[in-house]
N, C-alpha and C. Protein backbone atom coordinates (compact mmCIF):
# COMPACT_ATOMS: atom_id res chain seq x y z
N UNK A 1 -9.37 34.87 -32.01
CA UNK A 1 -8.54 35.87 -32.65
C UNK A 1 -7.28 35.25 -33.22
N UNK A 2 -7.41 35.33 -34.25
CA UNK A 2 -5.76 35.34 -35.41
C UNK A 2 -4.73 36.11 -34.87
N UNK A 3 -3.62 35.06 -34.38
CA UNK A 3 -2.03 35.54 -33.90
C UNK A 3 -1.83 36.66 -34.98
N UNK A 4 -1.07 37.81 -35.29
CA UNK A 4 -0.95 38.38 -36.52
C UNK A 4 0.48 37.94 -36.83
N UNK A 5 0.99 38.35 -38.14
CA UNK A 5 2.23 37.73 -38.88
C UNK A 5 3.41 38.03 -38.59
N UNK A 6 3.48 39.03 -37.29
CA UNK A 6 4.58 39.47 -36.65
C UNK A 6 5.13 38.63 -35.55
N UNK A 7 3.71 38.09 -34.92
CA UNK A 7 3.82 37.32 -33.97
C UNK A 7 4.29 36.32 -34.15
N UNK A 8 3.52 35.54 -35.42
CA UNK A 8 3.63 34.02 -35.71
C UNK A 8 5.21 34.13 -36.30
N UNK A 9 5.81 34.71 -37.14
CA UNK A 9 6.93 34.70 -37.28
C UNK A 9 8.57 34.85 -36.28
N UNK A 10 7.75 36.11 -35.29
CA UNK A 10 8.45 35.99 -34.38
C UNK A 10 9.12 34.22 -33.15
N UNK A 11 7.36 33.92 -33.05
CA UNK A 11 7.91 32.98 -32.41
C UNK A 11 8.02 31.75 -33.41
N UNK A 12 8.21 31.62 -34.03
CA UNK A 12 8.60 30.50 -35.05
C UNK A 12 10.19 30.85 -35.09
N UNK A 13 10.88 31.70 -35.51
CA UNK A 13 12.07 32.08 -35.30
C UNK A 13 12.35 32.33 -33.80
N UNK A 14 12.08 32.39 -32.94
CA UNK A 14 12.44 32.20 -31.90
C UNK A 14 11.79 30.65 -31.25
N UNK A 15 11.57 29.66 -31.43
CA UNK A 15 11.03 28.62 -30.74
C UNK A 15 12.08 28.33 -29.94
N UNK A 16 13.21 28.03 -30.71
CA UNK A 16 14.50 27.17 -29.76
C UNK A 16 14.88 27.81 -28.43
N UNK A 17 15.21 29.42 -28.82
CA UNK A 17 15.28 30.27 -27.66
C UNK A 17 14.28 30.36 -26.78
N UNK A 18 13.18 30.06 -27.17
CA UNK A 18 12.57 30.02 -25.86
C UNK A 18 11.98 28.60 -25.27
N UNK A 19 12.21 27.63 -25.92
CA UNK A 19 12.20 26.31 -24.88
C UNK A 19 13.27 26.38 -23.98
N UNK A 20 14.25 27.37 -24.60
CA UNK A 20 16.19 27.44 -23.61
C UNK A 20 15.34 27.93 -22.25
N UNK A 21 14.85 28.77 -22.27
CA UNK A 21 14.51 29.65 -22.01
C UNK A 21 13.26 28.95 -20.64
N UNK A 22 12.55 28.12 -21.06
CA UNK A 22 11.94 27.53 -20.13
C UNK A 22 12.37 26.60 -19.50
N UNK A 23 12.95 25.63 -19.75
CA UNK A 23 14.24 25.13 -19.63
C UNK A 23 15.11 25.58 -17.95
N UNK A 24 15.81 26.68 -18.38
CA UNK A 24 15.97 27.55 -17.50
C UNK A 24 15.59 27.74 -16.21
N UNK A 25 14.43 28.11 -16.41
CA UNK A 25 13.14 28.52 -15.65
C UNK A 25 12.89 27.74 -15.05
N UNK A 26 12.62 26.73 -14.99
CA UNK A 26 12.04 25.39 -14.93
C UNK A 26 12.39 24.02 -14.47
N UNK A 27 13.88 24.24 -15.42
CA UNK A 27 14.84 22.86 -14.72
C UNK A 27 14.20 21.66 -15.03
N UNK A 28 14.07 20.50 -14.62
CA UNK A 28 13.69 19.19 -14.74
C UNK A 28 11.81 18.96 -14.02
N UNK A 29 11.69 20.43 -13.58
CA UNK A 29 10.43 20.31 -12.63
C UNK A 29 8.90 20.42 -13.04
N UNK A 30 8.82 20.91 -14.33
CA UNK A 30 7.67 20.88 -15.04
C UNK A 30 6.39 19.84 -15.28
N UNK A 31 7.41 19.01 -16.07
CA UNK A 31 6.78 17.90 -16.72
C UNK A 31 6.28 16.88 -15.58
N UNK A 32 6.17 16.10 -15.60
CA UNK A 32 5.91 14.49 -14.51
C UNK A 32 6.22 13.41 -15.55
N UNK A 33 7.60 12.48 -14.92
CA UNK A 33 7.68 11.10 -15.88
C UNK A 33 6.47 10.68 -16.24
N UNK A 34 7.02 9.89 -17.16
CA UNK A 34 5.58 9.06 -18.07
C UNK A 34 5.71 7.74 -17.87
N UNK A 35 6.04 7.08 -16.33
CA UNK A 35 5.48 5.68 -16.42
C UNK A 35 4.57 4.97 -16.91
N UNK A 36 3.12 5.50 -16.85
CA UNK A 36 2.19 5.13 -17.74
C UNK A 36 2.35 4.96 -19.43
N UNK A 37 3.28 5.37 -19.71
CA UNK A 37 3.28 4.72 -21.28
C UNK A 37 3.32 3.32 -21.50
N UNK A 38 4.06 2.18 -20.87
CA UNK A 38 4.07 1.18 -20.67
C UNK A 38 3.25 0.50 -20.73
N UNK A 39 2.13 0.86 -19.61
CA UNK A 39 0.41 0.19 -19.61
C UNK A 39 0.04 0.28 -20.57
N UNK A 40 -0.07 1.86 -21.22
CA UNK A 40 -0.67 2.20 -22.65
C UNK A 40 -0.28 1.69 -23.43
N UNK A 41 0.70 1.47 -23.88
CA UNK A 41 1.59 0.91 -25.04
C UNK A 41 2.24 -0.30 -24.65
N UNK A 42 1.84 -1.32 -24.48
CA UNK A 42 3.22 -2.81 -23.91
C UNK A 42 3.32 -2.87 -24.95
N UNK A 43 3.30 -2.56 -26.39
CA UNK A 43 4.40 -2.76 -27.34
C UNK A 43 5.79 -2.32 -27.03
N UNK A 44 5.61 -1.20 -26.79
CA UNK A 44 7.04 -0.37 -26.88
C UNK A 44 8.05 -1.54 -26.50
N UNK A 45 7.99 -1.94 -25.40
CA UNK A 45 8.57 -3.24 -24.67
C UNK A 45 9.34 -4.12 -25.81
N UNK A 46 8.48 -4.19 -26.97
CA UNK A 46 9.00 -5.38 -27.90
C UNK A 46 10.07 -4.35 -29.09
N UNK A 47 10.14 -3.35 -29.30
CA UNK A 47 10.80 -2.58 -29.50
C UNK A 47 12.26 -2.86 -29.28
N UNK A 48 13.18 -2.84 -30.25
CA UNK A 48 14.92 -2.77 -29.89
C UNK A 48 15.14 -0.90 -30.03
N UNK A 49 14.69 -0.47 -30.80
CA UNK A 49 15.05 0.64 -31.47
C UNK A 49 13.88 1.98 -31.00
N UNK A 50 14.05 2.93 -30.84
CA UNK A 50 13.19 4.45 -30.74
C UNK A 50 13.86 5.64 -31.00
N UNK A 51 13.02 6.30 -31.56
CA UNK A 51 13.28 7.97 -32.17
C UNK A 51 12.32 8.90 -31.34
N UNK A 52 12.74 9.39 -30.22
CA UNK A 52 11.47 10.65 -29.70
C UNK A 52 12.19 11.84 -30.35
N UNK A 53 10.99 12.58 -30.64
CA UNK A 53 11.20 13.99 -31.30
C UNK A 53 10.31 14.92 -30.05
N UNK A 54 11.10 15.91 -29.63
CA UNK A 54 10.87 17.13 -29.08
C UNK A 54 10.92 15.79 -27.21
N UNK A 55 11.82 15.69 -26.88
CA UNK A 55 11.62 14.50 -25.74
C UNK A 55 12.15 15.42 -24.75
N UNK A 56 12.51 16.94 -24.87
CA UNK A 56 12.52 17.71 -23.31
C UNK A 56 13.47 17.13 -22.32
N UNK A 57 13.17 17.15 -21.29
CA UNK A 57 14.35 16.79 -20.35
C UNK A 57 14.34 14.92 -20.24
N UNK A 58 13.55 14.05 -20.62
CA UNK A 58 13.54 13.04 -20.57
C UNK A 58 12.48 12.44 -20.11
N UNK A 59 11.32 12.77 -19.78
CA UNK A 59 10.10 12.50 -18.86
C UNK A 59 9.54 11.27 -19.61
N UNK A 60 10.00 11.26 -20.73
CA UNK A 60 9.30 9.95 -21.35
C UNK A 60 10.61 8.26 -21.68
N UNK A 61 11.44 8.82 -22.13
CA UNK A 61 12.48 8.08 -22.32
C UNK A 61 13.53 7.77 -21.14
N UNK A 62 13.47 8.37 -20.01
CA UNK A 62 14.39 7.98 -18.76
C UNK A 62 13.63 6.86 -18.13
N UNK A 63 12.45 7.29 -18.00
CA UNK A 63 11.30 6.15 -17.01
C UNK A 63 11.41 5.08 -18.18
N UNK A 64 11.28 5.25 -19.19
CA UNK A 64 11.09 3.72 -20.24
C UNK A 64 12.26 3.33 -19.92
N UNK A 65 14.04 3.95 -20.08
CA UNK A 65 14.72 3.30 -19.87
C UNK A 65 14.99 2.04 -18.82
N UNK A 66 14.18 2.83 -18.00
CA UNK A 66 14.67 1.66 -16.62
C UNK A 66 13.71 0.40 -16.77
N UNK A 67 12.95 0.68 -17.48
CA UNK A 67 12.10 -0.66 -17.15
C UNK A 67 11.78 -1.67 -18.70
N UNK A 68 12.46 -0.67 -20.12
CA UNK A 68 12.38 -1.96 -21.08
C UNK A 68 13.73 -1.91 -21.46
N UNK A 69 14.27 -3.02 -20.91
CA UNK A 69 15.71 -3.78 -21.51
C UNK A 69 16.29 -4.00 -22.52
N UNK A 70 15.13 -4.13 -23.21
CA UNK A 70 15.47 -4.95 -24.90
C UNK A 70 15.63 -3.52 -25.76
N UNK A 71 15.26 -2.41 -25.45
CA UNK A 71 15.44 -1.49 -25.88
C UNK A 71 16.98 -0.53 -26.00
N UNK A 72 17.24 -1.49 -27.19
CA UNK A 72 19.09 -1.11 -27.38
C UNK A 72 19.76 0.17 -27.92
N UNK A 73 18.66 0.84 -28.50
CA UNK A 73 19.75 1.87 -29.25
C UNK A 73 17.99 3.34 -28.91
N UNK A 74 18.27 4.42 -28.25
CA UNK A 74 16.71 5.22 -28.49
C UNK A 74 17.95 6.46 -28.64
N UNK A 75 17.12 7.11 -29.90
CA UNK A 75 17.70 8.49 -30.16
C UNK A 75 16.56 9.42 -29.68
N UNK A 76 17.16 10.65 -29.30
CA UNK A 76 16.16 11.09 -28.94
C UNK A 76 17.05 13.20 -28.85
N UNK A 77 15.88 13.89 -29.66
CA UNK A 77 16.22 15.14 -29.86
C UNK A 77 15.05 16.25 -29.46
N UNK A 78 15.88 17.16 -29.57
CA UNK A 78 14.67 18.76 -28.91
C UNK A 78 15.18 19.84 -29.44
N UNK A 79 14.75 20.81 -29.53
CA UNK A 79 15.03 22.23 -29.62
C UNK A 79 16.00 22.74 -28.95
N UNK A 80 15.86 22.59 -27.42
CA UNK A 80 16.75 23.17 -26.35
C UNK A 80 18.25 22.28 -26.20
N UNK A 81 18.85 22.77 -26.29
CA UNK A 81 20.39 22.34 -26.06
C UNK A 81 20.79 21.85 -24.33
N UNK A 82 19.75 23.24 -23.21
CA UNK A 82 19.53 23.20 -21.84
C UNK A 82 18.83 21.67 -21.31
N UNK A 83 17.81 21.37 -22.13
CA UNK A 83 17.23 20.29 -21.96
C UNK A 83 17.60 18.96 -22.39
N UNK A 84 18.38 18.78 -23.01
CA UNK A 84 19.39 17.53 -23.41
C UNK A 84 20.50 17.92 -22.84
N UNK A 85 21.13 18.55 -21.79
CA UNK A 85 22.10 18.35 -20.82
C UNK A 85 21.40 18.01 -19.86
N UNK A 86 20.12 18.25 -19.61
CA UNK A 86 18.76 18.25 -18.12
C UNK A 86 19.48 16.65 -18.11
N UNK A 87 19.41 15.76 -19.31
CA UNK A 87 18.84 14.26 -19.59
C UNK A 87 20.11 14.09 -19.08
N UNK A 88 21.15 14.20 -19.71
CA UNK A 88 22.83 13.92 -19.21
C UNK A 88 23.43 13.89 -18.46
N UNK A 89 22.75 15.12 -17.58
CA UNK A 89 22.91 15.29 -15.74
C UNK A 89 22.26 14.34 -14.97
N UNK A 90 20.98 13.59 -15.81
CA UNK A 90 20.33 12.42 -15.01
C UNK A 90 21.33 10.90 -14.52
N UNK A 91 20.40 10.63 -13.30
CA UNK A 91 21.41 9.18 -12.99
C UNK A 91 21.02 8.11 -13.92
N UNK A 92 20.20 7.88 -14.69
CA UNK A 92 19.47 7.28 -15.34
C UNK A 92 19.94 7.34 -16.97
N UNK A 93 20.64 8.57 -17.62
CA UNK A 93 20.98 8.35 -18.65
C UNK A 93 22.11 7.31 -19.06
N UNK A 94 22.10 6.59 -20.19
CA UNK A 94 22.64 5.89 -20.27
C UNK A 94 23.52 5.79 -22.00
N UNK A 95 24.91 6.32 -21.86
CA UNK A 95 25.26 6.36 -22.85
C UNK A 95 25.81 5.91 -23.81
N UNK A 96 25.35 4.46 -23.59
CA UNK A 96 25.37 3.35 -24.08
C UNK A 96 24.61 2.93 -25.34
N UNK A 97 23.42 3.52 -24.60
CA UNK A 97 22.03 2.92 -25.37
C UNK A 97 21.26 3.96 -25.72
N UNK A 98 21.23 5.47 -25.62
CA UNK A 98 20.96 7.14 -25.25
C UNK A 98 21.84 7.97 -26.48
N UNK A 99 21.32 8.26 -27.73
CA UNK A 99 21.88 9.34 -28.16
C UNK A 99 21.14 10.06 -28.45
N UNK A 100 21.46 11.31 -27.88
CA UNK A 100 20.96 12.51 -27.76
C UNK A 100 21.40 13.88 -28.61
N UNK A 101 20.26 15.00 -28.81
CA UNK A 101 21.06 15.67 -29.80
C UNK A 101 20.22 16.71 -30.15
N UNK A 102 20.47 17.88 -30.43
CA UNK A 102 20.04 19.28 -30.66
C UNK A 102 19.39 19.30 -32.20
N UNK A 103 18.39 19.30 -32.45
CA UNK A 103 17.66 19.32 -33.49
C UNK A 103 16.63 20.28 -33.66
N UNK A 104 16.38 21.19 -34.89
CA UNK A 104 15.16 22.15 -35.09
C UNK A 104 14.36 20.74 -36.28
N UNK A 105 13.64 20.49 -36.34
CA UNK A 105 13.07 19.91 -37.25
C UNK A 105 11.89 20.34 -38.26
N UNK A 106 12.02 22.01 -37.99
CA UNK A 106 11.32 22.74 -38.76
C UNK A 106 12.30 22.73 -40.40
N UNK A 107 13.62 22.84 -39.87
CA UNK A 107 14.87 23.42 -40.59
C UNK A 107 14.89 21.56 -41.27
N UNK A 108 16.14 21.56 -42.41
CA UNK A 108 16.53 20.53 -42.77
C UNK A 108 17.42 20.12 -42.14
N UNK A 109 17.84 18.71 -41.98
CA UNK A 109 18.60 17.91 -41.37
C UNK A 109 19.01 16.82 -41.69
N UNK A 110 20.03 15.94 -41.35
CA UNK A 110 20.18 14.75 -41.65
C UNK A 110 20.74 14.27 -40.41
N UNK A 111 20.07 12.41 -40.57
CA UNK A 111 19.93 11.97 -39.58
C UNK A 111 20.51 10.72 -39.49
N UNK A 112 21.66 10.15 -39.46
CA UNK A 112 21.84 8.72 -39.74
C UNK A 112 21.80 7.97 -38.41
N UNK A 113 20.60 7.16 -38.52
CA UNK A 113 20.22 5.99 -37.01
C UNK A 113 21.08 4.65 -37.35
N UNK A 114 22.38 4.67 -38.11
CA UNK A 114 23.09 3.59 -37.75
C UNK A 114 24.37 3.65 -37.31
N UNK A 115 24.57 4.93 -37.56
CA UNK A 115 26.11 5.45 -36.85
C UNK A 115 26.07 5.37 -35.57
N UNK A 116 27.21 5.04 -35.14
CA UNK A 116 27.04 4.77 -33.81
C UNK A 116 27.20 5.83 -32.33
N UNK A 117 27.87 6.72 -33.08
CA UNK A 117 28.35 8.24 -33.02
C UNK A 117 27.13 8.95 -32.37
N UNK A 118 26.96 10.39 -31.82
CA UNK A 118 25.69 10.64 -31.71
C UNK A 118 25.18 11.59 -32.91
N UNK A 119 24.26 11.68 -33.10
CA UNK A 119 23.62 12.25 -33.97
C UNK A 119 24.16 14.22 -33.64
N UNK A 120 24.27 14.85 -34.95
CA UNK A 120 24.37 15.72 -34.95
C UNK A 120 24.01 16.79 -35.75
């Protein structure tokens, strides 16, 4: 069955509010880190630089942090505003090498990955 056009619009205009929203609900407890990316991918490793899009409370980019070094600068954005403070409240963020930042990427945006600033 076909969502109808009330629906699909509804939650398309509402997406952000309701990742807040799970978020919420949910806290940091949902997901499970992604150590296994590493195995899967030992590129990433050779990597200085990363962009995750929609990266949630951090389940993928906190666990990489700790274990690839060479990895100097990772931006990383979501919908939820709740869920990129989740990452900030972590012992593990690092705001050094960690910019983080509230993004719809349905909408237009601009993005400059050399400022050093965080993305906004």
């Amino acid at each position: 069955r076909m969502v109808g056009d009330f629906w699909q619009q509804k939650y398309r205009k509402e997406a952000a509010k309701s990742w807040d929203l799970f978020y919420k609900r949910n806290d940091t407890r949902f997901f499970k880190d992604r150590h296994w990316i590493g195995r899967e991918f030992p590129e990433i490793f050779n990597a200085t630089s990363l962009l995750e899009v929609g990266c949630g409370v951090g389940n993928f980019i906190l666990p990489l942090v700790e274990e690839a070094n060479n990895l100097q600068r990772i931006w990383a954005c979501d919908f939820s505003p709740r869920a990129i403070e989740h990452i900030r409240g972590d012992p593990r963020y690092d705001p050094t090498r960690m910019h983080l930042f509230v993004a719809d990427l349905t909408q237009d945006f601009q993005l400059n990955l050399n400022d050093d600033e965080e993305a906004r």
